[in-house]
Protein backbone atom coordinates (compact mmCIF):
# COMPACT_ATOMS: atom_id res chain seq x y z
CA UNK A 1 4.40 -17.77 29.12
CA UNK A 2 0.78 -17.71 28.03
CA UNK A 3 -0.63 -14.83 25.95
CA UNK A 4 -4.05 -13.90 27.38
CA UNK A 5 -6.22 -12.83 24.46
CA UNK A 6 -8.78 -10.62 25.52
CA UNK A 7 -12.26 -10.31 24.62
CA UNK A 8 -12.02 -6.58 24.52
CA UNK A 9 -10.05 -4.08 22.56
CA UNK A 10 -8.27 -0.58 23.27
CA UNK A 11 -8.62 2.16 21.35
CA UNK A 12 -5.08 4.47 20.15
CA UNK A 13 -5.46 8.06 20.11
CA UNK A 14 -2.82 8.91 17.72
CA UNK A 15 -1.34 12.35 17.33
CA UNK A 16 -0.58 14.50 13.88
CA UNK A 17 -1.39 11.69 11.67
CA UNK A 18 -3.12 11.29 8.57
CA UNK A 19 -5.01 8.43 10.14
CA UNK A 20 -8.32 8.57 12.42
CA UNK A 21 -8.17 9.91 15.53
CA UNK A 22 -8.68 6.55 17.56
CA UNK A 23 -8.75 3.29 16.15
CA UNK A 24 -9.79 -0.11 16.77
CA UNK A 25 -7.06 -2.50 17.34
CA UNK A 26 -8.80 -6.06 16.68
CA UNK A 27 -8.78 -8.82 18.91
CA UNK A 28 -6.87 -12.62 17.22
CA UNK A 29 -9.56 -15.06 19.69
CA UNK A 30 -11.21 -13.87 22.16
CA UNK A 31 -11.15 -16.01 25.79
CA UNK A 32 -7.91 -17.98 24.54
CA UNK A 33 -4.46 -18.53 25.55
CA UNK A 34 -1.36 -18.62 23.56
CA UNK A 35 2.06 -19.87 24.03
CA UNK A 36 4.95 -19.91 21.64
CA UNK A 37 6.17 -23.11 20.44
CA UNK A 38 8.80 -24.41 17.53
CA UNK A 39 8.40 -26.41 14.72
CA UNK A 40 11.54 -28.53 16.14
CA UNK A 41 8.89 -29.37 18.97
CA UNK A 42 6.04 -30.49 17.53
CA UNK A 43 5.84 -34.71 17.70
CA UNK A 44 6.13 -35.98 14.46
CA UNK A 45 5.93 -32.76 12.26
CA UNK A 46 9.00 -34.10 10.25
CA UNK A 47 6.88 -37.45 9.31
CA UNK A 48 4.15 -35.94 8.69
CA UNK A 49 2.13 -35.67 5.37
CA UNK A 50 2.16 -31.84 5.14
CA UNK A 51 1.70 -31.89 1.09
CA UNK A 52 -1.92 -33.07 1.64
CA UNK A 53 -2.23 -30.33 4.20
CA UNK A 54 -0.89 -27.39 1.49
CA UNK A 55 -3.29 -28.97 -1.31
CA UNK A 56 -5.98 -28.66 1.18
CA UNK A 57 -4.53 -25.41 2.54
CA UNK A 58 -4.37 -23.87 -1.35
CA UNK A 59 -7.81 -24.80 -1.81
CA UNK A 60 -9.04 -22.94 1.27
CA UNK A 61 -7.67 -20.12 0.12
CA UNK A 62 -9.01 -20.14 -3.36
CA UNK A 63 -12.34 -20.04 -1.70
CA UNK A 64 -11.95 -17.04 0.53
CA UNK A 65 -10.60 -15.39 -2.39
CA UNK A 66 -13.99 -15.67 -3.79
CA UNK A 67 -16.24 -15.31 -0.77
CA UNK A 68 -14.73 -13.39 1.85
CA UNK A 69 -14.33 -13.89 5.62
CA UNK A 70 -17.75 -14.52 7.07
CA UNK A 71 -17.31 -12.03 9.71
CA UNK A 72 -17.13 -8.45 8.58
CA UNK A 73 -15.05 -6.81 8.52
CA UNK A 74 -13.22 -9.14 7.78
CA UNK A 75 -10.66 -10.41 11.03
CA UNK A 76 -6.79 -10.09 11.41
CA UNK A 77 -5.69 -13.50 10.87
CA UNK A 78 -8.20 -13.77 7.17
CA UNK A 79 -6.31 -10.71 6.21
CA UNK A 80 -3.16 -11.81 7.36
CA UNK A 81 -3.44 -15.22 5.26
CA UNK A 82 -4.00 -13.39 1.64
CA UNK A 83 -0.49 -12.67 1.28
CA UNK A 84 0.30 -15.82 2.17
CA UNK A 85 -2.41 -17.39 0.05
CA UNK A 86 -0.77 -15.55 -3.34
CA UNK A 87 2.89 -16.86 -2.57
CA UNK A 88 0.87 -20.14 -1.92
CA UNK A 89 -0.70 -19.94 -5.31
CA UNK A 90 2.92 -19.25 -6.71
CA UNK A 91 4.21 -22.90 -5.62
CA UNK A 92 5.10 -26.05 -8.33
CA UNK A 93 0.88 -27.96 -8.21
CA UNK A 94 3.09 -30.79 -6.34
CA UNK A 95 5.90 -29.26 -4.59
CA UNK A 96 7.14 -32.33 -3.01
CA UNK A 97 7.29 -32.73 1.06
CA UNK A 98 10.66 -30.44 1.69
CA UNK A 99 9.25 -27.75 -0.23
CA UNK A 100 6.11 -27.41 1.56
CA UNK A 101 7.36 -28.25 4.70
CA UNK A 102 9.53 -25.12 4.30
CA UNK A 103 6.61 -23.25 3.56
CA UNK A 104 4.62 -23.36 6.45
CA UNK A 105 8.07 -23.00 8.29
CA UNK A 106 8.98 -19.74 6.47
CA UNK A 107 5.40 -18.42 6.82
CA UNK A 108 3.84 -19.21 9.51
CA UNK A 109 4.89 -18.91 13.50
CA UNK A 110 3.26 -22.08 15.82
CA UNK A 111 1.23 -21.02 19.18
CA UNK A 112 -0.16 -23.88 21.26
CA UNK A 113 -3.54 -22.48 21.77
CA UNK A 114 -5.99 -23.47 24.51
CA UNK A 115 -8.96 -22.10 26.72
CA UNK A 116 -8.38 -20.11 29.67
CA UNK A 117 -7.96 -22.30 32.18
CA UNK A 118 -7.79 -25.69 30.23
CA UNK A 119 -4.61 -27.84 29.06
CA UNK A 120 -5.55 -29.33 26.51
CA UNK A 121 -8.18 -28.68 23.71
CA UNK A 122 -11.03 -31.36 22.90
CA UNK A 123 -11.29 -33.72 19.95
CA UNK A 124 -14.17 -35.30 18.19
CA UNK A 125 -14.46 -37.20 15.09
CA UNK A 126 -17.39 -37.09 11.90
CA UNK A 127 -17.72 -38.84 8.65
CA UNK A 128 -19.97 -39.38 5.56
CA UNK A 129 -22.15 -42.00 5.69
CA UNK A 130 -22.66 -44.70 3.18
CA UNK A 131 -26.01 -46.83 2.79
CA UNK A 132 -27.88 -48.32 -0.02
CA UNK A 133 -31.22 -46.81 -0.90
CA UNK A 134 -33.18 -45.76 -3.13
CA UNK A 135 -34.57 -42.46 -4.90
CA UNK A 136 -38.45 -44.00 -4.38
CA UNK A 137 -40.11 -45.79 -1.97
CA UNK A 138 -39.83 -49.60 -1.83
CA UNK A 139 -40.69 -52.50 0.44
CA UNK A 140 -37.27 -52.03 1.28
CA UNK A 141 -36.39 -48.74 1.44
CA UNK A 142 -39.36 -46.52 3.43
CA UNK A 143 -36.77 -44.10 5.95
CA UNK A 144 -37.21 -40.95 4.15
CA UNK A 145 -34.41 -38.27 3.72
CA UNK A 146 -36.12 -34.83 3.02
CA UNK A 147 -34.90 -31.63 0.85
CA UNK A 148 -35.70 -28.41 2.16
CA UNK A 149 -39.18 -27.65 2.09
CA UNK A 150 -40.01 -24.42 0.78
CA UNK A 151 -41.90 -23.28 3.73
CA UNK A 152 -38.68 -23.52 5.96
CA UNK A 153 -37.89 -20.12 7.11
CA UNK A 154 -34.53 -19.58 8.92
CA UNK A 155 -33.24 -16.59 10.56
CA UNK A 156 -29.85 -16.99 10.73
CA UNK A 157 -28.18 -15.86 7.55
CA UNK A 158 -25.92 -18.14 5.66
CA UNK A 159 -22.48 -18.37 6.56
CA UNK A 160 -20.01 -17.82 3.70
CA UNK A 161 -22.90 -18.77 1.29
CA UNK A 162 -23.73 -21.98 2.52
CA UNK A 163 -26.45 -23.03 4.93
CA UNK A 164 -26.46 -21.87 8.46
CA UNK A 165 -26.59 -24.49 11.19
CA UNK A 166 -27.66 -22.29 13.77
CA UNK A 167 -30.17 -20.02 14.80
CA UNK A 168 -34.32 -20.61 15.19
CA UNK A 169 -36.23 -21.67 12.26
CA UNK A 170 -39.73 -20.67 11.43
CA UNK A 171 -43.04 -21.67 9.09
CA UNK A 172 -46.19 -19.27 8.83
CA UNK A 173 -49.14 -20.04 10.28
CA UNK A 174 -52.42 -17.64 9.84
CA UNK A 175 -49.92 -14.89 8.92
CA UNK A 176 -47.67 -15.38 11.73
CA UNK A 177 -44.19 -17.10 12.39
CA UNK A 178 -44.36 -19.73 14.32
CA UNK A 179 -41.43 -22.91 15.05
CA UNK A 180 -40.77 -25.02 12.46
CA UNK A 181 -41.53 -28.38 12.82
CA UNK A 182 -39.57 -30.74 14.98
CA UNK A 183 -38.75 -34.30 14.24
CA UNK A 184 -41.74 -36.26 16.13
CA UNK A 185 -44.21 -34.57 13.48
CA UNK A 186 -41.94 -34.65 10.67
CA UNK A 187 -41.73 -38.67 11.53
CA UNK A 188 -44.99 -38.88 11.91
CA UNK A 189 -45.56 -37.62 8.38
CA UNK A 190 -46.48 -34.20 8.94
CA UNK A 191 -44.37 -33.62 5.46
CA UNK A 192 -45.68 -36.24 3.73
CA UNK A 193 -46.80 -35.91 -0.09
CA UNK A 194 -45.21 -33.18 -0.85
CA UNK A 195 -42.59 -34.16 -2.87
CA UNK A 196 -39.54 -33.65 -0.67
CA UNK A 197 -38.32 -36.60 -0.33
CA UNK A 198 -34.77 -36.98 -1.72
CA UNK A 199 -33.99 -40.38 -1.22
CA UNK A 200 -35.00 -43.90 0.88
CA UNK A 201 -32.72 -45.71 2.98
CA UNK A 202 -33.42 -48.88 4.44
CA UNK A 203 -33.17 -47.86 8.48
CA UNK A 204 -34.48 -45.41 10.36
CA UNK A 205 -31.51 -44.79 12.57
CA UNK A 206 -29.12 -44.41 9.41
CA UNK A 207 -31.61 -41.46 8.53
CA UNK A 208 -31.02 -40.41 12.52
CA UNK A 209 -27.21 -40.41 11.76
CA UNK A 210 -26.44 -38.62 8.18
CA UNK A 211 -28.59 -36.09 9.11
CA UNK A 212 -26.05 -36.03 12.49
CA UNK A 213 -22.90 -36.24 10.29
CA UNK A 214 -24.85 -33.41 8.06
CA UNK A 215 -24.07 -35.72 4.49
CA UNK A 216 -24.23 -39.37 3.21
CA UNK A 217 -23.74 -41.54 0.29
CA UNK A 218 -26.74 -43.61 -1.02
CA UNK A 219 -25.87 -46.40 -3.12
CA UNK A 220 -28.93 -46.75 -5.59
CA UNK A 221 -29.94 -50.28 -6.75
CA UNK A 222 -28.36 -49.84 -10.15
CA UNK A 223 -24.30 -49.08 -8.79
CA UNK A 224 -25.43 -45.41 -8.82
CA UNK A 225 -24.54 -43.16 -5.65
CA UNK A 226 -26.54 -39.79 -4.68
CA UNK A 227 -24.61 -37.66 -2.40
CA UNK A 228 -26.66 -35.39 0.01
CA UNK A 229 -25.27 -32.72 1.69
CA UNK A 230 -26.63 -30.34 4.23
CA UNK A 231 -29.38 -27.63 3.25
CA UNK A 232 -31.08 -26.63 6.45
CA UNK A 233 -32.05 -27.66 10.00
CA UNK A 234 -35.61 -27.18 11.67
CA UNK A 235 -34.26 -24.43 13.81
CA UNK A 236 -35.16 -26.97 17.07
CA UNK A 237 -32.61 -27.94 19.75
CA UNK A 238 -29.83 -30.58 19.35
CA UNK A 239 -29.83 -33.01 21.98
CA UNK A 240 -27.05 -35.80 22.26
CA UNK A 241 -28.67 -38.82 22.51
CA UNK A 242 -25.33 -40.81 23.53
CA UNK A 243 -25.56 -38.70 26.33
CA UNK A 244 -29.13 -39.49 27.30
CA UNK A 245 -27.94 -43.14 27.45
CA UNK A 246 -25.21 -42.52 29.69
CA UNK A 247 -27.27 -40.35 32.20
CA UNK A 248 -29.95 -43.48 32.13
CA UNK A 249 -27.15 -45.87 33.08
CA UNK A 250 -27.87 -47.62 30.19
CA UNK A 251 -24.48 -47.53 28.33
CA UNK A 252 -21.77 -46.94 30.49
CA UNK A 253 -19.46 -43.43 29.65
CA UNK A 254 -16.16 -45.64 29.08
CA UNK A 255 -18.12 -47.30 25.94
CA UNK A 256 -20.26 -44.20 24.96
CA UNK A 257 -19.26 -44.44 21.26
CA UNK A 258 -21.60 -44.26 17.79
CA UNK A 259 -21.39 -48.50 17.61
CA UNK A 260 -22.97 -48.57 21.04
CA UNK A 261 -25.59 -46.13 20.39
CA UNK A 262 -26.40 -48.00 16.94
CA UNK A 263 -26.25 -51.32 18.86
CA UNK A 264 -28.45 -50.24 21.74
CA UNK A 265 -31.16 -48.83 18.71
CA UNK A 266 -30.96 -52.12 17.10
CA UNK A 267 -30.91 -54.33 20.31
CA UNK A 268 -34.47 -52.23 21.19
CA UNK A 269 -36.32 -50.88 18.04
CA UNK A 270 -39.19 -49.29 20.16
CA UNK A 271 -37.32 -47.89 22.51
CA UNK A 272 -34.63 -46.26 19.61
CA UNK A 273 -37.25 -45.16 18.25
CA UNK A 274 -38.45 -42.73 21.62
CA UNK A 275 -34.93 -42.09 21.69
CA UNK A 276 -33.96 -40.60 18.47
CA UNK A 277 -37.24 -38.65 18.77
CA UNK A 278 -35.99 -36.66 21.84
CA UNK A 279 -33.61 -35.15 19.52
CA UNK A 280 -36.00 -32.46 18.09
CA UNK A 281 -33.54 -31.11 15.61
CA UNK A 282 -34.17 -32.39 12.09
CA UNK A 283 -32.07 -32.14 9.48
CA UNK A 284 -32.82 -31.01 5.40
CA UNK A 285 -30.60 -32.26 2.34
CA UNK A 286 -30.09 -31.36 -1.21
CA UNK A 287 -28.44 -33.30 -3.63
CA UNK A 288 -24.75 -32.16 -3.88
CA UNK A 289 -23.87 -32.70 -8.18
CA UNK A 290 -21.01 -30.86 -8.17
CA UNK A 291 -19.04 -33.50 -5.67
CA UNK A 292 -16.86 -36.04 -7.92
CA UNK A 293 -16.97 -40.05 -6.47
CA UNK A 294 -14.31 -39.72 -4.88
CA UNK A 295 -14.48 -36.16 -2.93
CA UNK A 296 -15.38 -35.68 0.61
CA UNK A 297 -18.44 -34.49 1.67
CA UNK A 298 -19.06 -30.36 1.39
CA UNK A 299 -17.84 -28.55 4.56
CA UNK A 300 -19.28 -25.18 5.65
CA UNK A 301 -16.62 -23.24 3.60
CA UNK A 302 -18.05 -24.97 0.41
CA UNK A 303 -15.15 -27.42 -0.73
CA UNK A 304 -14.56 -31.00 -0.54
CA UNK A 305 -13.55 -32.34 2.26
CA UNK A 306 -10.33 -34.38 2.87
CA UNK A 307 -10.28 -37.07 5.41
CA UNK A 308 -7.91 -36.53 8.29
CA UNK A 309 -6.81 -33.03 7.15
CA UNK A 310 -10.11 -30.98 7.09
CA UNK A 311 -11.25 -30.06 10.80
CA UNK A 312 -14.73 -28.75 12.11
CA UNK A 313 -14.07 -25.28 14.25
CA UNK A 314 -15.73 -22.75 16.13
CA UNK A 315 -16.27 -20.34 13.12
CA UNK A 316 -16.69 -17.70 15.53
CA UNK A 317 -13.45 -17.58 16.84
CA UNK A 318 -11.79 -19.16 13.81
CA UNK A 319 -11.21 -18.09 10.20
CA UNK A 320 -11.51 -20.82 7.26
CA UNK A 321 -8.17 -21.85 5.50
CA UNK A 322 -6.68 -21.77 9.05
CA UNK A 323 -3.74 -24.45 9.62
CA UNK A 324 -3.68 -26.25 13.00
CA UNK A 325 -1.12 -28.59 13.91
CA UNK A 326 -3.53 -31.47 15.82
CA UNK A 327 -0.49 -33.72 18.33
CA UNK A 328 -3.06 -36.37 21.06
CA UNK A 329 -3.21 -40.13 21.12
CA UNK A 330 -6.73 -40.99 19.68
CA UNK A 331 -8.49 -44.59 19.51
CA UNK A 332 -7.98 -45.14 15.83
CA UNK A 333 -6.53 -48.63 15.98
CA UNK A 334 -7.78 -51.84 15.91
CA UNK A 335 -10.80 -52.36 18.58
CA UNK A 336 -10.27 -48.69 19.50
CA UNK A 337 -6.67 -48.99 20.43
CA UNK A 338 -4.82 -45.48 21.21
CA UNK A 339 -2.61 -44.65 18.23
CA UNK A 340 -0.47 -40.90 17.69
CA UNK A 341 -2.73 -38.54 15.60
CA UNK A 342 -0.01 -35.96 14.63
CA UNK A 343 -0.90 -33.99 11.18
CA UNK A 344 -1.41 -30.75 10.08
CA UNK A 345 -5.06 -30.00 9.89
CA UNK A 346 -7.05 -27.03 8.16
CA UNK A 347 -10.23 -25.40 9.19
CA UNK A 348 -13.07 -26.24 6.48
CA UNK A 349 -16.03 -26.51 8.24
CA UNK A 350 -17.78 -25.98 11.46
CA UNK A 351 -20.51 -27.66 13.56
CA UNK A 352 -22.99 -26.25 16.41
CA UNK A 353 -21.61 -28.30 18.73
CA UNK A 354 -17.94 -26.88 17.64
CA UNK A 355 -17.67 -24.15 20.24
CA UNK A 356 -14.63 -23.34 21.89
CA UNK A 357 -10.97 -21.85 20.56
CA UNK A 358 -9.04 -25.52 21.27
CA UNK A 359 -12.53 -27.19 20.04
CA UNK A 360 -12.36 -29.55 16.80
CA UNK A 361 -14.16 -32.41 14.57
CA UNK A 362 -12.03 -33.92 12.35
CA UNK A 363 -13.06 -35.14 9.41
CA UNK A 364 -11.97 -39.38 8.64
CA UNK A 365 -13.51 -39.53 5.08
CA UNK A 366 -17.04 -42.19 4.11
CA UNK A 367 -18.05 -45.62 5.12
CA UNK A 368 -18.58 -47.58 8.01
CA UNK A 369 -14.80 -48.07 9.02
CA UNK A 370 -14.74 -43.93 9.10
CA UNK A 371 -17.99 -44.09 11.02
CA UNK A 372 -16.21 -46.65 13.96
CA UNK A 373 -13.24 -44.71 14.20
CA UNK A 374 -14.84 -41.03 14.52
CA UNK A 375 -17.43 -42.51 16.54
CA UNK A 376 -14.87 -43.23 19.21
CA UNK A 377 -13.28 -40.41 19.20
CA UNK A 378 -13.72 -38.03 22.50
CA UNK A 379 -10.38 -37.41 23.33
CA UNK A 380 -8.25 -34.48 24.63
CA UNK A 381 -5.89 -33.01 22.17
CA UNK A 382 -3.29 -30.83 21.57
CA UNK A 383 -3.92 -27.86 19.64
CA UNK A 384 -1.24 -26.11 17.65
CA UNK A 385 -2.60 -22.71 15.62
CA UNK A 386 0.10 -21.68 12.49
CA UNK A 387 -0.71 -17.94 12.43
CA UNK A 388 1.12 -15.78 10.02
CA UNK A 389 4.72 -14.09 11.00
CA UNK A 390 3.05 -11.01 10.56
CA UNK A 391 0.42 -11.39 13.22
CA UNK A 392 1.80 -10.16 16.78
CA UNK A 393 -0.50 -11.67 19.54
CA UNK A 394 0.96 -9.76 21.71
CA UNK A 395 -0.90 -6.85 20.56
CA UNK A 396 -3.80 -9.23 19.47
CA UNK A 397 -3.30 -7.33 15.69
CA UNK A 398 -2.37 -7.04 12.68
CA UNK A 399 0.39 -4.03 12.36
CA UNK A 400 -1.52 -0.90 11.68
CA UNK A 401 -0.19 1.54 9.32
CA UNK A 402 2.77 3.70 11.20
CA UNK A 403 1.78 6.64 13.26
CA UNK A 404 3.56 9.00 15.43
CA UNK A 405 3.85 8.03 19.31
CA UNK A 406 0.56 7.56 20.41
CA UNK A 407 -0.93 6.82 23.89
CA UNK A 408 -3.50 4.45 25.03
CA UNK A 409 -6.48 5.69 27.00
CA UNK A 410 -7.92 3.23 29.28
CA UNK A 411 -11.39 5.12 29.05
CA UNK A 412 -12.06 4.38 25.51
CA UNK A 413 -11.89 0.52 25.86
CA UNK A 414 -15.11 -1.03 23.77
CA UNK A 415 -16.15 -4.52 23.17
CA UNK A 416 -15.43 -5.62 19.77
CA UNK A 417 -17.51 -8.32 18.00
């Protein structure tokens, strides 16, 4: 039977204790459902890869070691995972498939978790793009990818030290704040010669996508390759111009994928071009140094990404370093055939479009062949949260520290963040 988690809390009043006279019990997710599954259950979990999902797991939880939950205080399940984190840190570097697959079966219970109300969660795929380019302008090369400029003012803070996504964005003007810029100015050089451009690719519309997919490669002239990453957004909405297609009737929704959008732009350059501008969000870079050839593109926690075992989530609801179990039949193989997706996933990034608790964009690694497959992916899905034995969602806490019998009062119920 499903576990209702509520958005609201109850407060204990607590007699003869040491401890405060009410207190908060926390909520796990708020507007989610959870059911209690078994490892046994799960399809494929015995063939899966879950080594690559520890080394991606252990790395998770180096991070919030250093950074903290970005919600504070800090929620149940981020506490919950510390303990788990040091025995974690404790395991052989490559413990081998039986040893890790014990792991997560000695510390972790499985929930299928889902919105009220839905089945089945929702799936979408990203990747890092890969174009050449150049770091100056050439006959060639004249799309410009832009750094932050300084002027950029955004009032969201950042989110576990990296760059929020959401939240208006702002420039002064006569003394007062007023929107940033959105794209039809920027395009139409309204940051010109200032010295923020990063980087030249050859096509407008791979511009329009890496600053979608939030990173991309550029192959320089000379073998060289400058990875961008994500440093800022113009604080204007995001609107889905695959969708705008659809509504028009001019792609039907059965092919809605990335290829058709890029065919459709390339098919008619003048009308792209309107097209791409009716997304007024705009997207900033910086050049990420720190990111070896062969690593992923940075997520929102701040590491690496690994293809098909780092998913996008609703940060909100979700803590980083959180294992999910993703089971659904996705369009992976050749010309978009269904294939099993069954592996065991961690939260390392999120996305504004990520909103949801059975919500996730999972992350197939660079190049075009990762662009076709995420770009078909808009599937329903299966979602499979690990949370830690010593959460109880029935009680939608972790245990508090013992009291003597207590009773609830229904008056004191307050929302909790």
């Amino acid at each position: 039977m499903a576990l209702a988690a509520s958005a609201r809390s109850v407060r204990v009043k607590a007699r003869h204790s040491r401890h405060p006279a009410s207190a908060a019990i926390p909520v796990l997710f708020s507007d989610a459902a959870l059911e209690p599954a078994s490892f046994d259950d799960l399809p494929g979990w015995k063939q899966d890869n879950v080594a690559a999902a520890l080394s991606a797991f252990r790395r998770s939880c180096a991070m919030n070691a250093k950074k903290g939950d970005i919600i504070k205080p800090a929620r149940p399940l981020f506490v919950a995972l510390k303990p788990i984190c040091a025995r974690a840190a404790r395991l052989p570097r490559h413990p081998g498939e039986h040893r890790a697959r014990a792991f997560f079966g000695h510390e972790f219970s499985p929930y299928v978790i889902s919105s009220i109300g839905q089945k089945a969660g929702f799936l979408t795929g990203y990747y890092e793009p890969e174009v050449e380019g150049s770091r100056t302008r050439t006959p060639e090369f004249t799309a410009p990818l832009y750094r932050r400029p300084p002027d950029l003012i955004i009032q969201a803070p950042p989110s576990n030290g990296q760059p929020s996504n959401r939240g208006p964005a702002f420039r002064r003007e006569g003394g007062a704040l007023v929107p940033y810029y959105e794209r039809g100015a920027i395009e139409d050089g309204v940051l010109k010669d200032r010295g923020l451009e990063v980087a030249w690719v050859r096509d407008p519309a791979d511009a329009f996508f890496a600053q979608i997919q939030g990173s991309i490669r550029v192959r320089l002239p000379d073998g060289g390759v400058v990875r961008l990453n994500y440093d800022g957004h113009n604080g204007q909405p995001y609107t889905p111009i695959g969708r705008l297609l659809v509504e028009r009737g001019l792609v039907p929704r059965e092919k809605m994928s990335m290829d058709a959008i890029r065919a459709y732009i390339a098919a008619h350059p003048e009308e792209g071009r309107e097209l791409m501008r009716e997304n007024r969000s705009f997207i900033f870079f910086r050049e990420a140094t720190e990111l070896k050839a062969d690593d992923g593109a940075v997520g929102a926690q701040g590491l690496p990404l690994v293809a098909q075992r780092s998913i996008a989530v609703d940060k909100r609801i979700h803590a980083y370093g959180t294992p999910f179990y993703i089971a659904a039949s996705l369009p992976t193989g050749q010309a978009g055939a269904l294939e099993p997706f069954q592996h065991l996933m961690i939260a390392q990034d999120t996305g504004s479009a990520i909103v949801g608790p059975a919500r996730a964009d999972i992350f197939f690694g660079a190049g075009a062949e990762a662009g076709s497959i995420s770009g078909r992916i808009q599937n329903p899905g299966r979602f499979i949260i690990l949370l830690p034995r010593s959460l109880d969602p029935a009680r939608h806490s972790v245990p508090l520290p013992p009291v003597r019998p207590a009773r609830v009062d229904s008056d004191t119920v307050s929302e909790v963040p």
